[in-house]
Protein backbone atom coordinates (compact mmCIF):
# COMPACT_ATOMS: atom_id res chain seq x y z
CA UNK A 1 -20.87 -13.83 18.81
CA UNK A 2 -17.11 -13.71 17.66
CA UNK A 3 -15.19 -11.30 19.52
CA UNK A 4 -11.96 -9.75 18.41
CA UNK A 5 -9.48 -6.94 19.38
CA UNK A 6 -7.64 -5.04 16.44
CA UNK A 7 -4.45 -2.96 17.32
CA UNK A 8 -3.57 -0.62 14.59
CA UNK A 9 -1.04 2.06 15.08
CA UNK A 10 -2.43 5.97 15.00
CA UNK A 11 -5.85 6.91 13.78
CA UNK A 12 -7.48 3.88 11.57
CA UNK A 13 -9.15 6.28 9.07
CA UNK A 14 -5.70 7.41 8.03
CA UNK A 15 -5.67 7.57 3.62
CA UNK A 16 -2.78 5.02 2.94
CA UNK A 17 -3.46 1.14 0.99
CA UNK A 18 -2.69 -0.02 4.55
CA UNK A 19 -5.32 1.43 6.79
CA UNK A 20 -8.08 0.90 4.30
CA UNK A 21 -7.19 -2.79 4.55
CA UNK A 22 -7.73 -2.32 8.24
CA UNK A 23 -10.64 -0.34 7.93
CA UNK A 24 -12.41 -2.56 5.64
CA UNK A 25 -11.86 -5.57 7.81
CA UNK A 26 -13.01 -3.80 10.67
CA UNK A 27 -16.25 -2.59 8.94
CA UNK A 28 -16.79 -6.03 7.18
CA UNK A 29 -16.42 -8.09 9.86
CA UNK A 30 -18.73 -5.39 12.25
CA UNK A 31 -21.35 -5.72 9.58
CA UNK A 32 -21.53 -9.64 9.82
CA UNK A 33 -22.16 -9.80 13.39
CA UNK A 34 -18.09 -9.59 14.63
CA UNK A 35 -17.74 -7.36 17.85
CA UNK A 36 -14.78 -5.70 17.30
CA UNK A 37 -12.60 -3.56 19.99
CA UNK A 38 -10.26 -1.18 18.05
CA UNK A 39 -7.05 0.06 19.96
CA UNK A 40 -5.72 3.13 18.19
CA UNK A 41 -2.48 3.35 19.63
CA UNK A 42 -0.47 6.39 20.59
CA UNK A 43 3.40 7.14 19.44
CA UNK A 44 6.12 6.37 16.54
CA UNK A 45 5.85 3.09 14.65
CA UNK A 46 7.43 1.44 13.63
CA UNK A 47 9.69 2.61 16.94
CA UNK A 48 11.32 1.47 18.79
CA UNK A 49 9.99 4.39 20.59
CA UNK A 50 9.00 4.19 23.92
CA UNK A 51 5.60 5.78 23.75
CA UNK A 52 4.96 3.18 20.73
CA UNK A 53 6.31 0.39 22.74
CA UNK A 54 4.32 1.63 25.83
CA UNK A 55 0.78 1.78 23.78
CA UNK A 56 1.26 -1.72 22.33
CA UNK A 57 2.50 -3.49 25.45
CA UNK A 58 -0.95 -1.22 27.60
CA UNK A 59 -3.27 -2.79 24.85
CA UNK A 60 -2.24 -6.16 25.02
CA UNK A 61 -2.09 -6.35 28.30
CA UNK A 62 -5.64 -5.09 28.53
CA UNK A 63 -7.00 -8.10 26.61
CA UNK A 64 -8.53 -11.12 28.39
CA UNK A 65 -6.73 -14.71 28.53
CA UNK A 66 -7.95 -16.50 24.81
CA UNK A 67 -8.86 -13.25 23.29
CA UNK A 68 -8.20 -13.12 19.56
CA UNK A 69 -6.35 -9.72 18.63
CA UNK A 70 -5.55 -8.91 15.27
CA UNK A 71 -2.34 -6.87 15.16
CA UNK A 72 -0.88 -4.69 12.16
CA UNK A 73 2.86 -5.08 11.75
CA UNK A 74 3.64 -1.80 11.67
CA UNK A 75 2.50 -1.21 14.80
CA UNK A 76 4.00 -5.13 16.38
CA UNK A 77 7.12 -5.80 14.25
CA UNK A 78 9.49 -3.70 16.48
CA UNK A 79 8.73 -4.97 19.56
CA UNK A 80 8.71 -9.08 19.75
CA UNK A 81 9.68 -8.35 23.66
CA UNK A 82 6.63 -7.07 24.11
CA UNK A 83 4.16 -9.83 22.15
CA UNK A 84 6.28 -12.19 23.84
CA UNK A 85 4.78 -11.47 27.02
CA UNK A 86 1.39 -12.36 26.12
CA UNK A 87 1.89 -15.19 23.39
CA UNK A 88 0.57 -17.79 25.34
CA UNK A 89 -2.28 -16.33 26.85
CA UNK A 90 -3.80 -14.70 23.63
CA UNK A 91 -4.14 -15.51 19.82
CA UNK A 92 -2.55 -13.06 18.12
CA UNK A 93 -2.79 -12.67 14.37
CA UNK A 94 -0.02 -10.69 12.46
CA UNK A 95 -1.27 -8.91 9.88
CA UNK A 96 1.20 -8.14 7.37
CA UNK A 97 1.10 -5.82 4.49
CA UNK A 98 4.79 -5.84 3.68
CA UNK A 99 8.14 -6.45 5.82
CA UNK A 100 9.17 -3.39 7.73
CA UNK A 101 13.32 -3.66 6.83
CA UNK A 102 12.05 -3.72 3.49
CA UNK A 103 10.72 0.23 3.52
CA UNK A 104 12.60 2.23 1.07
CA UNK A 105 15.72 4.70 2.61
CA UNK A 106 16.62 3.26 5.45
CA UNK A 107 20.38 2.55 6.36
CA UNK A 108 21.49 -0.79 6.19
CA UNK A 109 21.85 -1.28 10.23
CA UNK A 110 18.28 -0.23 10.77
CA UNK A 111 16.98 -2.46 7.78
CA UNK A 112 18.48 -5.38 9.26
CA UNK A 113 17.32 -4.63 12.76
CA UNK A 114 13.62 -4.10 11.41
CA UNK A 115 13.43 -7.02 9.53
CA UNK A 116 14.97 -9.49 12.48
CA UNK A 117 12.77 -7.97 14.64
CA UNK A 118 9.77 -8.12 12.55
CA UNK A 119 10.90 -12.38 12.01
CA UNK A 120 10.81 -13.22 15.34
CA UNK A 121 7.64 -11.31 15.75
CA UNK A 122 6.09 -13.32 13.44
CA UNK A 123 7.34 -16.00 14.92
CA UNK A 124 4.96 -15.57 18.04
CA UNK A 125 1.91 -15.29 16.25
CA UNK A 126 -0.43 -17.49 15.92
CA UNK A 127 -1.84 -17.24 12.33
CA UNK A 128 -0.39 -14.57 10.23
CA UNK A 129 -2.33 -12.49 7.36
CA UNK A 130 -0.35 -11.68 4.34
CA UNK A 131 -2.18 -9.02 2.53
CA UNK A 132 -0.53 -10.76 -1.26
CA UNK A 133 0.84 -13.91 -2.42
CA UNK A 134 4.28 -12.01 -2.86
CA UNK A 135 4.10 -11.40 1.06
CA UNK A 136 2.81 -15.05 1.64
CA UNK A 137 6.13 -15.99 -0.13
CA UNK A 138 8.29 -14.02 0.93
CA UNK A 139 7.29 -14.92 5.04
CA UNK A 140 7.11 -18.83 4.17
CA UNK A 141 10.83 -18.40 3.42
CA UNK A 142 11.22 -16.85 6.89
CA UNK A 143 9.91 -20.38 8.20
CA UNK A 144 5.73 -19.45 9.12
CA UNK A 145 4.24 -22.72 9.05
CA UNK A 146 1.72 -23.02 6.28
CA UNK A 147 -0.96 -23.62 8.32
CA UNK A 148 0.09 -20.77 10.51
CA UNK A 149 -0.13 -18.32 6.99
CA UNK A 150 -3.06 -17.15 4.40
CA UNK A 151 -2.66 -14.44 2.19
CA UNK A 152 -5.94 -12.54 1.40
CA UNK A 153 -5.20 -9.66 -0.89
CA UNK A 154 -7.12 -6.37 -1.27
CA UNK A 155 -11.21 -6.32 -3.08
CA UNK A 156 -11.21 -4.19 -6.08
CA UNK A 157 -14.31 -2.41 -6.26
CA UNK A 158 -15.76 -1.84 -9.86
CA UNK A 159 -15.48 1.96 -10.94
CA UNK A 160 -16.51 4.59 -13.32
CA UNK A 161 -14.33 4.31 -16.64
CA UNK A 162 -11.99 7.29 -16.55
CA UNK A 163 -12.87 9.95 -19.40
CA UNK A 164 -9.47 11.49 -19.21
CA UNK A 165 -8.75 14.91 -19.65
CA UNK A 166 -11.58 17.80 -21.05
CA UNK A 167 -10.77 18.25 -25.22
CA UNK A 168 -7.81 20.40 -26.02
CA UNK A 169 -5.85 19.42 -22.72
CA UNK A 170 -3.09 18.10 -22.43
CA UNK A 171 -2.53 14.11 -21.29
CA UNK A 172 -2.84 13.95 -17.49
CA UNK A 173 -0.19 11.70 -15.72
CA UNK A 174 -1.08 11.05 -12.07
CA UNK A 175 0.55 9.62 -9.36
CA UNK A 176 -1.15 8.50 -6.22
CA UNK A 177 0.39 7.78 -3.00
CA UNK A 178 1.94 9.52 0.13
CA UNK A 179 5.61 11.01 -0.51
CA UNK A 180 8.13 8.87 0.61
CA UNK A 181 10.94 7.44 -0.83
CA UNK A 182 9.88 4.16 -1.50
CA UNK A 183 6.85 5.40 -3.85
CA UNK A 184 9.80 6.97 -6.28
CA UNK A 185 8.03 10.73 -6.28
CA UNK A 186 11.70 12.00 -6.58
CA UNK A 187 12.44 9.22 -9.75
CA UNK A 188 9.27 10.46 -11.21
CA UNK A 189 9.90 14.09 -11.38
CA UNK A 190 13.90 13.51 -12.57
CA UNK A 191 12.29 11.39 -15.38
CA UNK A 192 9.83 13.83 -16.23
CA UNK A 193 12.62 16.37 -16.45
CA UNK A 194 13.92 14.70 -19.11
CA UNK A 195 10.98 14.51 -21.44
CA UNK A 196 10.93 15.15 -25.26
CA UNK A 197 7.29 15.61 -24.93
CA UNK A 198 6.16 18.70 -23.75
CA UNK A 199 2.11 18.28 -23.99
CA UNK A 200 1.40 16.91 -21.06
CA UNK A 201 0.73 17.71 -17.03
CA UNK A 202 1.04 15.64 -13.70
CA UNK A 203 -0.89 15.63 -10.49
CA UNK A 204 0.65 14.33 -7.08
CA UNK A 205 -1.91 13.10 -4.86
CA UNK A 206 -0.96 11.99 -1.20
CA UNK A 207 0.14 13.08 2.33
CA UNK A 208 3.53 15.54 2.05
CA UNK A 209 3.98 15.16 5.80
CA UNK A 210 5.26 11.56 6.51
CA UNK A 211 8.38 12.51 5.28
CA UNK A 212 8.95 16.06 5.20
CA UNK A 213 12.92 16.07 4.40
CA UNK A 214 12.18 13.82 1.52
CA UNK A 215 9.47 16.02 0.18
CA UNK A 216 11.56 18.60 0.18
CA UNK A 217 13.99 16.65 -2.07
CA UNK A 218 11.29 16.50 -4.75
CA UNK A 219 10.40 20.29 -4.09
CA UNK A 220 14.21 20.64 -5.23
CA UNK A 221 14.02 18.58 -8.32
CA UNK A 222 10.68 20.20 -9.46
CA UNK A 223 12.54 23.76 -9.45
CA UNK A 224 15.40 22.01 -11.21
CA UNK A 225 13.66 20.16 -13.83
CA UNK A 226 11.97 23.35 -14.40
CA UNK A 227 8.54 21.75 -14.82
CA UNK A 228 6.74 23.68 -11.82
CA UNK A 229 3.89 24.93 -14.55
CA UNK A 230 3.39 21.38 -15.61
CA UNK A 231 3.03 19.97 -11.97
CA UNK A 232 0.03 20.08 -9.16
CA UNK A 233 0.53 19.11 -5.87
CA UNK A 234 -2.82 17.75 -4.73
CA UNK A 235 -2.13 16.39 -1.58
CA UNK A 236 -3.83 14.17 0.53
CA UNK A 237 -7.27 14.10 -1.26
CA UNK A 238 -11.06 13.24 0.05
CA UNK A 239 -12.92 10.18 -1.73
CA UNK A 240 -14.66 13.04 -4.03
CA UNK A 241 -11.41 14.68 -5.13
CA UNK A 242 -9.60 11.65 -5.41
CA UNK A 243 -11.95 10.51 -7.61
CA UNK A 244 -12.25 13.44 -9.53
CA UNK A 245 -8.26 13.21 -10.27
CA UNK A 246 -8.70 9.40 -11.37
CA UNK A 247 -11.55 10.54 -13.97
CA UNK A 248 -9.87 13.28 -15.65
CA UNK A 249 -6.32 11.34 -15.40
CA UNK A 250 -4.87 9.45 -18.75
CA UNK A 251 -2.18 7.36 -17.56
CA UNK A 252 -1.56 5.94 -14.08
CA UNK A 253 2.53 6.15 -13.07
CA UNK A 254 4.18 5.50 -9.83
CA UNK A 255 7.48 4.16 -9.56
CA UNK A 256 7.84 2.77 -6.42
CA UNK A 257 10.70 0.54 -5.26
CA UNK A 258 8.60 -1.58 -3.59
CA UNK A 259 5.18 -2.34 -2.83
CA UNK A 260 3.32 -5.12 -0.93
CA UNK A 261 0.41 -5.31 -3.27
CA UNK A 262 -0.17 -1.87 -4.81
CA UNK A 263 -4.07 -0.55 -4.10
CA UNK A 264 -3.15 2.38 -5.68
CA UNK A 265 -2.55 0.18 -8.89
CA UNK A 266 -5.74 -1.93 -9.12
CA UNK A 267 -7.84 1.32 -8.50
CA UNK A 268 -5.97 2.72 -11.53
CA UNK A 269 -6.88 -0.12 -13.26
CA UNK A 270 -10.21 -0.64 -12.49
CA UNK A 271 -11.03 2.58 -14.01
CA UNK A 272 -9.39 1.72 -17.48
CA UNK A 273 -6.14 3.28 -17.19
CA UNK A 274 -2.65 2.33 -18.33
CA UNK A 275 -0.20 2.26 -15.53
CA UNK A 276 3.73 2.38 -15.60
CA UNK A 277 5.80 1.15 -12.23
CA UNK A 278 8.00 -1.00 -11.49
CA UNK A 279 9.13 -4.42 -10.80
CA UNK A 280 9.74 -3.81 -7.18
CA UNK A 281 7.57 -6.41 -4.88
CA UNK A 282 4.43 -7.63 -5.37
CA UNK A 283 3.64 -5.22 -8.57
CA UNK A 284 4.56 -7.79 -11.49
CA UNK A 285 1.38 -9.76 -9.57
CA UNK A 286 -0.75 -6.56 -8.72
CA UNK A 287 -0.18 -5.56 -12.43
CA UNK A 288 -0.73 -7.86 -15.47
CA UNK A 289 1.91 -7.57 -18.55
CA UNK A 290 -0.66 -6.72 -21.02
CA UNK A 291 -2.14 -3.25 -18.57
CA UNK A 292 1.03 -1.51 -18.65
CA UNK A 293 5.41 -1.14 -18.35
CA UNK A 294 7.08 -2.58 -15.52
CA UNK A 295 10.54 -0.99 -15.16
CA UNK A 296 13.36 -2.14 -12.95
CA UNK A 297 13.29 0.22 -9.65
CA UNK A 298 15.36 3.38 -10.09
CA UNK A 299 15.50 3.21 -13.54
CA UNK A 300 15.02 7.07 -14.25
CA UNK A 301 16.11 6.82 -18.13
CA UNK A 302 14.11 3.89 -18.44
CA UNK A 303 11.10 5.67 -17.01
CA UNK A 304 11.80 9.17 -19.17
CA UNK A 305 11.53 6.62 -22.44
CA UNK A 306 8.81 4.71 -21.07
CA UNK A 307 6.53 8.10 -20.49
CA UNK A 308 7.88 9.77 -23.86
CA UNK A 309 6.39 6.49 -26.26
CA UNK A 310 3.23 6.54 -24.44
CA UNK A 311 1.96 10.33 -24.10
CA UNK A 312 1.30 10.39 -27.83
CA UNK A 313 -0.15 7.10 -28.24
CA UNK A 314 -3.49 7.28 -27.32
CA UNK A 315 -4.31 4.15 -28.87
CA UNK A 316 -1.78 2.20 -26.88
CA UNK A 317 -2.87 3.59 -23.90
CA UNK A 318 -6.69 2.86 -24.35
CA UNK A 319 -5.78 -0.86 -25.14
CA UNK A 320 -3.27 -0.88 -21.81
CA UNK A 321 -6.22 0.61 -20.18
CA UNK A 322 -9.17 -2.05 -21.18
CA UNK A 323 -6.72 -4.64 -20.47
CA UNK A 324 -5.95 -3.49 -16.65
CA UNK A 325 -10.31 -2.82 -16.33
CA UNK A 326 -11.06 -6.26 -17.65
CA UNK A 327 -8.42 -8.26 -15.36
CA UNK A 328 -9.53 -6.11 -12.60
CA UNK A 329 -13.23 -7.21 -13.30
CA UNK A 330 -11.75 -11.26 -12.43
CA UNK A 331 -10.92 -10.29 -9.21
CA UNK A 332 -13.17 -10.22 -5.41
CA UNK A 333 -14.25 -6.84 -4.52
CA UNK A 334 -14.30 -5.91 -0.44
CA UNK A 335 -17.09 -9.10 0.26
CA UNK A 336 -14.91 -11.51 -1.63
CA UNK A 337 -12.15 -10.26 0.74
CA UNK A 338 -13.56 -9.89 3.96
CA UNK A 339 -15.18 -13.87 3.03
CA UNK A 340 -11.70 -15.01 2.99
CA UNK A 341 -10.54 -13.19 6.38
CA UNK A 342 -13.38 -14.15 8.19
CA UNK A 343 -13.25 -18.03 6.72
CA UNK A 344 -9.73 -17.80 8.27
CA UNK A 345 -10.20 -15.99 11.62
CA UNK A 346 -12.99 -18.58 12.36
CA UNK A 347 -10.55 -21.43 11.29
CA UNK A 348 -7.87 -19.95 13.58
CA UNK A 349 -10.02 -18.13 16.61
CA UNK A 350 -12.98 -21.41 16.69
């Protein structure tokens, strides 16, 4: 029986792109036999905090010489000092869904600190698991080995074809993910501000509590854009009501700066609808040319145009749409995935 220990930071059901990933390979792997020991660990990450450090360095510790251990970077990538301790004695795999200095606001001191930190983490590991090829890149220019590095990105699971809003609505623009800065909420509602069109309505789904000082930036530029009646803040949403938003929804937009794959894209797209982002990461390879606009990060005129040509044409939407369903049909669901991680924990763990 393969055993394995997976250290994720905070509660594991948590609704972002990255826990699911976890999730899924914990339940995919349980489900084929795996035993798996999840450590939920207390405090701040990506820290340094001391609690954080504290919880990372108790797990580790905890494990038995040779054990494999699966570790999320956010919860690893701040503390090398610690994995350093126990390197040699266990096989730690890095699991990487995008570089930490690479998050969206931070000042230019911390940035660098996060993203040395996070290199010569990696740089301990013994495999490491990009979750996209733009990750996989990106770390074999940091120097990982090849045969130290796979990337196995996200399934896509096949869903219902969105039927878009009920007759005599308006178009419904939604935007799913939680509000930070690096998901471009605040772009979003400055571009939508400047809209020609005026029949139309947006939906915010995700978590306003990760960054409660930037949420109350877009609060701001909601009240200033004066489009409060034309906006819904949904929050962080169930399976059912995110679902329900996804069905009634005509065009996908989020303009993040960056993303390391984008779940929040291919779900879009697997349900038929046009999205408009950006270029910012891994999107141009999340997103093919034909489903949708790619605009250069920050771009909020660029964005205002982008919206204003589609909302009336329905026609160019629906073929944006089949285009993003039909490319999302190509590619593994969850059991293609969790194939590919368990092909290369057995390679790595024996």
């Amino acid at each position: 029986m393969h055993r394995l220990a997976v250290l994720v930071p905070g509660a594991l059901a948590q609704r972002t792109g990255g826990y699911r990933y976890d999730a899924q390979l914990v339940s995919g792997l349980r489900a084929r036999g795996w035993q798996l020991e999840v450590h939920e660990l207390a405090g701040a990450f990506p820290g340094p905090e001391p609690a954080a450090e504290a919880a990372l360095a108790a797990a580790l510790a905890g494990l038995s010489d040779g054990s494999g251990v699966v570790v999320d970077g956010l919860a690893a990538g701040a503390f090398p000092h610690v994995l350093a301790h126990h390197a040699e004695r266990l096989r730690l795999i890095y699991l990487l869904h995008h570089p930490l200095g690479l998050e969206t606001g931070l000042d230019a001191a911390r940035a660098r600190a996060l993203l040395e930190s996070e290199r010569a983490a990696l740089g301990l590991a013994y495999g490491v698991l990009a979750t996209s090829d733009h990750t996989a890149r990106e770390v074999a220019a940091w120097g990982v080995a090849p045969a130290r590095l796979r990337a196995v990105p996200p399934g896509v699971e096949r869903r219902p074809q969105a039927i878009g809003p009920a007759p005599g609505e308006p178009p419904l623009l939604l935007a799913v993910g939680s509000v930070v800065p690096r998901k471009g909420q605040l772009e979003l509602v400055q571009a939508l501000g400047r809209l020609q069109a005026t029949h139309w309505r947006v939906a915010l789904v995700g978590s306003r509590s990760r960054d409660p000082a930037y949420c109350r930036q877009v609060e701001a530029a909601i009240a200033a854009a004066g489009i409060d009646d034309r906006l819904e803040w949904a929050g962080e949403c169930d399976e059912t009501a995110l679902e329900a938003w996804y069905t009634r929804a005509s065009l996908f937009v989020l303009p993040s700066a960056y993303e390391g794959y984008g779940m929040a894209f291919t779900e879009a797209m697997a349900r038929g609808l046009p999205v408009v982002a950006t270029t910012g990461g891994a999107i141009p390879d999340t997103v093919p040319a034909e489903a949708g606009c790619l605009l250069p990060p920050g771009d909020v005129p660029a964005l205002a145009s982008t919206l204003d040509a589609l909302l009336p044409d329905a026609a160019t939407r629906e073929r944006m749409g089949r285009a993003g369903r039909a490319a999302m049909g190509m590619r593994p669901d969850w059991t293609g995935t969790v194939n590919a991680l368990e092909r290369t924990l057995t390679e790595w763990l024996g």
